[in-house]
Protein backbone atom coordinates (compact mmCIF):
# COMPACT_ATOMS: atom_id res chain seq x y z
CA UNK A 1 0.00 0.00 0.00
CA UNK A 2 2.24 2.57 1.11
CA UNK A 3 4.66 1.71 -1.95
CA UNK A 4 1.99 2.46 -4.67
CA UNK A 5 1.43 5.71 -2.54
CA UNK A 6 4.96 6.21 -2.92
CA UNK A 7 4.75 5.33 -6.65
CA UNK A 8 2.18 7.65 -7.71
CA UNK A 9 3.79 10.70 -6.07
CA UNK A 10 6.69 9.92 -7.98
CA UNK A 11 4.41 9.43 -10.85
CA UNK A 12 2.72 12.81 -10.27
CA UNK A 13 6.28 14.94 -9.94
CA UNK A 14 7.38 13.76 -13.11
CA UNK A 15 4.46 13.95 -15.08
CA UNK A 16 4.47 17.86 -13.87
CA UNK A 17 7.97 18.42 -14.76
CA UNK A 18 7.72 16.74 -17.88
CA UNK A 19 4.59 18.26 -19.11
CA UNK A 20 5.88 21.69 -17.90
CA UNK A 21 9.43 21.52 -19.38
CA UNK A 22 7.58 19.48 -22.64
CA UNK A 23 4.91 22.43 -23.07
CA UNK A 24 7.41 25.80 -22.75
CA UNK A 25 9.71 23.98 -25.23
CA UNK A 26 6.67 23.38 -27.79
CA UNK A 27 5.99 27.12 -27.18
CA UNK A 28 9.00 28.64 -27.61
CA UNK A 29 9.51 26.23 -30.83
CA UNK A 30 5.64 27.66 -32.38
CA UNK A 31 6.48 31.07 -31.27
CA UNK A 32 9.56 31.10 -33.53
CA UNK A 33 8.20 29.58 -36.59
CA UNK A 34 5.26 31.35 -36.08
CA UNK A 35 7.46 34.60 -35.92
CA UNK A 36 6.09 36.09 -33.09
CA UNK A 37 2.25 35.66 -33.80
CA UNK A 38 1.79 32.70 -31.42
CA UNK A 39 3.37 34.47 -28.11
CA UNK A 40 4.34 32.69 -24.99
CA UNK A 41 2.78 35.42 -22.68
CA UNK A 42 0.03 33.74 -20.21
CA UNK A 43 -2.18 35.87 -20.61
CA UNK A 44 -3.10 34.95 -23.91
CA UNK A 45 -5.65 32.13 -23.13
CA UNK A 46 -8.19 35.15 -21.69
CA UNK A 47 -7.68 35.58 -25.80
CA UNK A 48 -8.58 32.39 -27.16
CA UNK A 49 -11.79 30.05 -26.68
CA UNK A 50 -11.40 27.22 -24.23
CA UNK A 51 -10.89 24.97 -27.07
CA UNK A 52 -8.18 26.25 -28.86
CA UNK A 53 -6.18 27.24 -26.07
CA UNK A 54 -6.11 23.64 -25.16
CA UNK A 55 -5.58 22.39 -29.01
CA UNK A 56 -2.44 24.54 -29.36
CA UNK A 57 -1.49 23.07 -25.54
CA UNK A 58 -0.94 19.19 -26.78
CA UNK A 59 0.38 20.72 -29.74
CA UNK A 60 3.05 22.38 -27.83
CA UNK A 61 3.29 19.36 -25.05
CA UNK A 62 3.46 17.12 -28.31
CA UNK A 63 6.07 19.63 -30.27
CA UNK A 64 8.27 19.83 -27.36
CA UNK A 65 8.41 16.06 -26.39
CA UNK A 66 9.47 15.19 -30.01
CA UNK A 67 12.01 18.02 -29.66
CA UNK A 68 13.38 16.63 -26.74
CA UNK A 69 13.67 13.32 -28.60
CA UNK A 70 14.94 14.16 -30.75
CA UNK A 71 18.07 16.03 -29.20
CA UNK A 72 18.14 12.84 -27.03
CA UNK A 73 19.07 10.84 -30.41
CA UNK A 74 21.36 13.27 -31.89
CA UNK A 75 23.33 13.61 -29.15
CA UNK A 76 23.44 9.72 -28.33
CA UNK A 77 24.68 9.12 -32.25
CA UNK A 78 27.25 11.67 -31.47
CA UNK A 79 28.91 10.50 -28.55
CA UNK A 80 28.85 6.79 -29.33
């Protein structure tokens, strides 16, 4: 009992880490090849309809994961 506690606090700190570091990324990366239009500010979801805002925040979570991965792969093709 007290290790699936144990487990799904350490489930829940990584999932928020990971979705946090894997959704900034996926902004900053639409924000440049967007040129600006799509900003980063917080303040923008007051902007958009509950929809989008969340369309464009798996798009971002999804963006930045395969950007991650992708450095992951690169890196692990350079160094072995």
């Amino acid at each position: 009992m007290t290790s699936s506690i144990i487990e799904g606090i350490i489930e829940i700190i990584f999932v928020i880490i990971f979705d946090f570091l894997f959704y900034f990324t996926g902004e900053i990366i639409l924000s440049i090849f967007t040129f600006g239009e799509r900003t980063i500010a917080r303040n923008k979801r007051k902007k958009e309809s509950l929809a989008k805002s969340y369309i464009f925040m798996e798009i971002s979570v999804w963006i930045g994961f395969l950007f991650w991965i992708s450095v992951i792969i690169i890196f692990a093709k350079l160094f072995t």
